[in-house]
Protein backbone atom coordinates (compact mmCIF):
# COMPACT_ATOMS: atom_id res chain seq x y z
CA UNK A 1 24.79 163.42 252.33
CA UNK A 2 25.84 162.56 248.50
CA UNK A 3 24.00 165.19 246.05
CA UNK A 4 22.04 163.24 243.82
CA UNK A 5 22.52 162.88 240.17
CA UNK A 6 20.94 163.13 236.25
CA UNK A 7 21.53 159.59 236.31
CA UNK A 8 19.98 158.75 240.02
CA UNK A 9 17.21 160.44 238.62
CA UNK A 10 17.07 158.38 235.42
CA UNK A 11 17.43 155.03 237.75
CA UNK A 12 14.18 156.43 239.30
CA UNK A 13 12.24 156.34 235.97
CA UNK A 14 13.66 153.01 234.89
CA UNK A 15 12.58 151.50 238.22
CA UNK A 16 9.24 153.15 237.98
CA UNK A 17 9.55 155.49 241.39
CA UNK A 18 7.80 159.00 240.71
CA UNK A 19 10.50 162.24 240.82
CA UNK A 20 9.68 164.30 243.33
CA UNK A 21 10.51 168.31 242.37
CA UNK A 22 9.34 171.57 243.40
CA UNK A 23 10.37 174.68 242.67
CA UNK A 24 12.78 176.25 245.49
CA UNK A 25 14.54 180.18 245.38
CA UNK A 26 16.55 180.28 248.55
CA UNK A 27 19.10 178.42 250.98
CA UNK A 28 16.46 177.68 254.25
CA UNK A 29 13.75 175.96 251.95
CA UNK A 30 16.59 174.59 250.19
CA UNK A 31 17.78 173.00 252.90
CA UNK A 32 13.95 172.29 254.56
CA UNK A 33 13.13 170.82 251.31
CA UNK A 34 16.15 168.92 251.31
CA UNK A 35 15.01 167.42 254.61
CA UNK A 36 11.15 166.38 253.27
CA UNK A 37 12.58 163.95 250.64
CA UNK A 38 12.71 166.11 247.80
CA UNK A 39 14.75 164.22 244.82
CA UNK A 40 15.25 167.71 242.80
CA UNK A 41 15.14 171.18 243.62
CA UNK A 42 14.35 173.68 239.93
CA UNK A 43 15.11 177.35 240.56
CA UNK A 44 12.57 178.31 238.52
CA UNK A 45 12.12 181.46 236.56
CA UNK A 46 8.82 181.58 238.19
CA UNK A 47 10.32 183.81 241.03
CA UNK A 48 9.54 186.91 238.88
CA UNK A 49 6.30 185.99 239.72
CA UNK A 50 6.18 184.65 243.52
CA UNK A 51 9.00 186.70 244.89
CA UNK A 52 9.71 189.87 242.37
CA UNK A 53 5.52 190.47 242.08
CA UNK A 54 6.16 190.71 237.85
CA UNK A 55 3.16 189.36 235.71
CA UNK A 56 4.97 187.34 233.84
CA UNK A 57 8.65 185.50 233.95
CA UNK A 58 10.02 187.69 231.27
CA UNK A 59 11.44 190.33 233.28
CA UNK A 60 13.74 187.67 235.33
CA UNK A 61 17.41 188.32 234.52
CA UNK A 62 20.55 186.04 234.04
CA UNK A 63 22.04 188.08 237.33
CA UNK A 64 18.63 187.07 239.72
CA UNK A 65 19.06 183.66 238.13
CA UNK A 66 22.71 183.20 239.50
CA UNK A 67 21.80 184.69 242.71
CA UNK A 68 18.97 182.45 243.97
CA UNK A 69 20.94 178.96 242.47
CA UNK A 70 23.92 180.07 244.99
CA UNK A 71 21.16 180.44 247.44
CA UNK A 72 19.83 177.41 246.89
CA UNK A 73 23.05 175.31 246.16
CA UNK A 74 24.42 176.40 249.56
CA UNK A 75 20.96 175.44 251.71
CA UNK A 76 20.67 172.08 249.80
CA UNK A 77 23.12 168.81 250.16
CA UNK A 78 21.20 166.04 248.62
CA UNK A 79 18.71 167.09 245.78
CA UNK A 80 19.56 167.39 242.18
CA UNK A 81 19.40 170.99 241.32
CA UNK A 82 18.43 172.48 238.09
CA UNK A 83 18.01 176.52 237.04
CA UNK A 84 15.64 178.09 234.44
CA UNK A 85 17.75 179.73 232.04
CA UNK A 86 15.66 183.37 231.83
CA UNK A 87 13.93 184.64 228.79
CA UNK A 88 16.80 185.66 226.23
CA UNK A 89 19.66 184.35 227.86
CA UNK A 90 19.80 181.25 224.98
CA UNK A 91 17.43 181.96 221.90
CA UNK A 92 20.15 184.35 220.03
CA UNK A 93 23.47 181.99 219.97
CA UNK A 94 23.94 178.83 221.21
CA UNK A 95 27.75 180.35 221.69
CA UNK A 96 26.26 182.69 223.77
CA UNK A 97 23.71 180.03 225.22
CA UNK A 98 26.72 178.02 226.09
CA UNK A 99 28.28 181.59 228.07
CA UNK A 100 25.23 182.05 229.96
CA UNK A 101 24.38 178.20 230.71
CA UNK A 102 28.36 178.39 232.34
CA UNK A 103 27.44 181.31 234.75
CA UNK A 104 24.38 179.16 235.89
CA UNK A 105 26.51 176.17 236.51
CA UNK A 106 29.31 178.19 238.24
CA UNK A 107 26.98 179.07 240.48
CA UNK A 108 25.63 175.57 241.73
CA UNK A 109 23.35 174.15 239.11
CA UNK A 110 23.78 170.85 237.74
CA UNK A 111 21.04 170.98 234.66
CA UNK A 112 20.19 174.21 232.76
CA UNK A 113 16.54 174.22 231.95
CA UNK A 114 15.34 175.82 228.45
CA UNK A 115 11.84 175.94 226.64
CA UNK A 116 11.22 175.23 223.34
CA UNK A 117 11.00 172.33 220.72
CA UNK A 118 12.59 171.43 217.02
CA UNK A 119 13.76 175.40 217.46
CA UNK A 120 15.82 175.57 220.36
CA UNK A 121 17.50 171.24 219.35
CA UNK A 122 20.53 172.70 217.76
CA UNK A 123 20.91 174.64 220.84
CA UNK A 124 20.45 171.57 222.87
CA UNK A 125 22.89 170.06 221.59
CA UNK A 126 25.97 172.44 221.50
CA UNK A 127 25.20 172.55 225.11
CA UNK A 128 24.93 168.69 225.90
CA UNK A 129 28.15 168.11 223.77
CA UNK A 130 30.13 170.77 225.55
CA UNK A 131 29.23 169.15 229.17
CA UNK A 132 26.54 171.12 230.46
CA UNK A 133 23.29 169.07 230.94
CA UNK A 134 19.79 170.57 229.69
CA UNK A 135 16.85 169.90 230.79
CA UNK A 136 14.01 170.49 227.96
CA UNK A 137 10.35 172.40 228.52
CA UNK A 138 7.56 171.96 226.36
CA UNK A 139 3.55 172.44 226.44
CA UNK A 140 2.84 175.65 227.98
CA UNK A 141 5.95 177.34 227.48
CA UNK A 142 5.52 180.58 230.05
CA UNK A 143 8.71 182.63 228.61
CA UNK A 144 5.85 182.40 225.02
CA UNK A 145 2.98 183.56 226.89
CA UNK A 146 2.76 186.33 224.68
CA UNK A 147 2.66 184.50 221.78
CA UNK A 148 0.34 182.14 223.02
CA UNK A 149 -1.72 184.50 224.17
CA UNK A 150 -2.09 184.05 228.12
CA UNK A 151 -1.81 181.02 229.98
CA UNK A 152 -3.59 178.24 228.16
CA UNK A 153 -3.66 174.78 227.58
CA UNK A 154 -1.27 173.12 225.07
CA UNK A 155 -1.11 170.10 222.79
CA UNK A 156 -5.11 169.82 222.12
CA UNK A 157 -6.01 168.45 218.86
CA UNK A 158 -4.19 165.85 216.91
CA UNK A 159 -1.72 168.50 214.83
CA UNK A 160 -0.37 169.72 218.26
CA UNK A 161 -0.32 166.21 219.89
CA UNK A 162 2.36 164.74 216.80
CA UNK A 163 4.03 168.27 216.57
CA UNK A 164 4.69 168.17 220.88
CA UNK A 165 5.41 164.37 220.25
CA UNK A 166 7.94 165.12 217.59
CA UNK A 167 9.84 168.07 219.84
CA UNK A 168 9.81 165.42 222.83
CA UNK A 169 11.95 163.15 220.42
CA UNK A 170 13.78 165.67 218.60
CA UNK A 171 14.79 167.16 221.97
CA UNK A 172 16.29 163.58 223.28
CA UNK A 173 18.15 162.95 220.51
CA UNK A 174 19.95 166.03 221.03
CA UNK A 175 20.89 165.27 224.15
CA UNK A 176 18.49 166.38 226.98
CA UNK A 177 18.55 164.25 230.09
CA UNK A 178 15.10 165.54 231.74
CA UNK A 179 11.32 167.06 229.93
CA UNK A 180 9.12 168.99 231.52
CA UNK A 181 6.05 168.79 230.44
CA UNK A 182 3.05 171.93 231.49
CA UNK A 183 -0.48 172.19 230.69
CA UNK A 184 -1.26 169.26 228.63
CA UNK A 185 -3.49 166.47 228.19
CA UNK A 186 -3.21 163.51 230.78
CA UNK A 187 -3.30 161.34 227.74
CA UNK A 188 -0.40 163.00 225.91
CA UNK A 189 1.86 163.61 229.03
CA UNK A 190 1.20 159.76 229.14
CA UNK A 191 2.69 159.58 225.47
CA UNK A 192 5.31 161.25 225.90
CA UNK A 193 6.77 159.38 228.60
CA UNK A 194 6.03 156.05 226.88
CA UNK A 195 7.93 157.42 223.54
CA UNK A 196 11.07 158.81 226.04
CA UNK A 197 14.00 157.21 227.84
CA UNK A 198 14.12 159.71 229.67
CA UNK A 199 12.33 161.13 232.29
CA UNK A 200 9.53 163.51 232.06
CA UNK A 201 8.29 165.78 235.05
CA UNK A 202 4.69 167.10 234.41
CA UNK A 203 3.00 170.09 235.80
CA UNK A 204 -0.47 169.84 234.62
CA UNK A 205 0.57 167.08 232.42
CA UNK A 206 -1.02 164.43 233.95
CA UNK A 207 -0.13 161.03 236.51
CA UNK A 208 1.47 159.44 233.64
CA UNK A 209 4.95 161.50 233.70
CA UNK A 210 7.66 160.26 235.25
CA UNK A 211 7.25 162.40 238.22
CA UNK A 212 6.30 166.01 238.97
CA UNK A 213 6.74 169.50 240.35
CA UNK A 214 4.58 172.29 241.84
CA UNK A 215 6.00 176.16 242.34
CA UNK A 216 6.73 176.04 245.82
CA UNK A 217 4.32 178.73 246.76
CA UNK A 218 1.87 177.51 244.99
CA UNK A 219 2.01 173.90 247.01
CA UNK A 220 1.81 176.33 249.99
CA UNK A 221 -0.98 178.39 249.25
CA UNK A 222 1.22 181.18 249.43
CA UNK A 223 1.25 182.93 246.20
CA UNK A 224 -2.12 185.09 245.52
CA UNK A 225 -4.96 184.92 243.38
CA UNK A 226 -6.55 182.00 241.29
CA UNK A 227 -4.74 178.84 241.37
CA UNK A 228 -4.36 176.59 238.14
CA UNK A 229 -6.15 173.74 238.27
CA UNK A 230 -3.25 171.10 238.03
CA UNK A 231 -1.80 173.61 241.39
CA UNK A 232 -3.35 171.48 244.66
CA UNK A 233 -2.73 172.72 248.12
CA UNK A 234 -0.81 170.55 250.65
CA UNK A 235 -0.73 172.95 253.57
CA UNK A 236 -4.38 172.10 254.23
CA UNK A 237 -4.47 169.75 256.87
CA UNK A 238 -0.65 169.98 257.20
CA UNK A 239 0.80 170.52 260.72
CA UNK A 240 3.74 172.58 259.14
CA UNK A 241 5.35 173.66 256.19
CA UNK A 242 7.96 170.73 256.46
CA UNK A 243 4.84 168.32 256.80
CA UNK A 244 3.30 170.03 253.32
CA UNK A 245 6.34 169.09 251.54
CA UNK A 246 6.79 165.35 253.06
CA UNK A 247 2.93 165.27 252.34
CA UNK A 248 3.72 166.11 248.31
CA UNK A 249 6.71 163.68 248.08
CA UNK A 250 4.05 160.81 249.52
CA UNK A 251 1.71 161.92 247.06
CA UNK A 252 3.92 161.82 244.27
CA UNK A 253 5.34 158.96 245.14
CA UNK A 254 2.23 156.68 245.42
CA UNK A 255 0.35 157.97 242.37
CA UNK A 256 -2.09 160.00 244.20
CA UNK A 257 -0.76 163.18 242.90
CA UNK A 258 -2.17 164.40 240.49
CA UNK A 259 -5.57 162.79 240.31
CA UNK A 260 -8.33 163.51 237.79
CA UNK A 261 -9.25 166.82 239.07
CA UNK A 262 -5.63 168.15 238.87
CA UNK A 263 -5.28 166.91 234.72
CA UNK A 264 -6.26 167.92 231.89
């Protein structure tokens, strides 16, 4: 089975097909995952969270990072595979971006995945022009929770709409081959993706991205407490765990995920 590609996943936006992604930390969902149709697989600083039991994704390190992509790059043959970089591993240098972003790669990923807008652009683009691929992250930002002050909705009100607009450009231009988009209105997810070449994966971002991605345990029901409201539950009324993921490809695929009650 061929591993997909940034640029079988750009053929999928210019042919209109939803991306299918969900967050994945180790080699047998990798490969499970791999199985359900999955087109990419993000090892997602969100395991601080839904395996480590941390509040936030800040504690994550470069080190768990590089273990869980090896995990998942040996389970998986066939989905395009992309790895947060953690908090701090990029915002001092981009030389030292560029050293960190290697280690990730070296150990099976084929995008690096960093938040931030105009800010992090120059960074971008040291990377892009040195042959690493970077996938961008803007709306709700979790690695700024802090700053934002919990986990909140972003890009309400017509400043934050043009300012989000004008990262989503500014990180293009330098380079990035893939936008996530969190926590924002349908209506600007919708924007963005209109304004872009290339493809935008929303989480809470409305059906108007490109395509979309769920943390894994999330999709399952797995992971405690209160859910977000773009989070929707596709064990329920699934025979198995492999039928919950083919169940969230389908959906993705034929527009039905996310409906109205899962935007913004």
């Amino acid at each position: 089975m061929t591993r997909l590609s940034i640029k079988a996943l750009q053929k999928l936006r210019d042919d209109a097909t939803k991306i299918a992604m969900l967050t994945c930390y180790d080699s047998s969902f990798a490969a499970m995952l791999d199985a359900a149709g999955l087109d990419s697989l993000l090892v997602g600083d969100s395991l601080g969270m839904v395996l480590q039991g941390h509040d936030t994704t800040l504690p994550v390190t470069l080190a768990d990072m590089a273990y869980h992509t090896r995990c998942v790059a040996r389970g998986s043959k066939h989905a395009f595979l992309i790895t947060d970089m953690p908090f701090g591993s990029y915002q001092e240098t981009s030389q030292l971006a560029f050293r960190h972003a290697a280690e990730l790669m070296a150990a099976g990923a084929q995008m690096v995945k960093v938040e931030g807008g105009t800010e992090i652009a120059e960074t971008v683009r040291f990377l892009t022009q040195r042959g690493i691929p970077v996938c961008g992250h803007l709306g709700l930002t979790p690695q700024s929770v802090h700053q934002f002050g919990g986990y909140r909705v972003q890009g309400k009100g017509e400043d934050a709409e043009q300012k989000l607009l004008e990262d989503a450009v500014e990180l293009e231009t330098a380079g990035a081959g893939l936008l996530v988009l969190e926590a924002i209105p349908a209506k600007l997810g919708e924007q963005v993706t209109e304004r872009l070449r290339i493809p935008t994966i929303g989480i809470g971002a409305g059906p108007g991205c490109s395509g979309q991605v769920l943390v894994l345990h999330d999709m399952l029901d797995v992971f405690p407490g209160k859910k977000a409201r773009f989070v929707k539950n596709f064990m329920k009324g699934a025979s198995s765990i492999s039928d919950a993921a083919e169940r969230y490809v389908r959906a993705v695929r034929d527009g039905s995920f996310p409906s109205e009650e899962h935007s913004f």
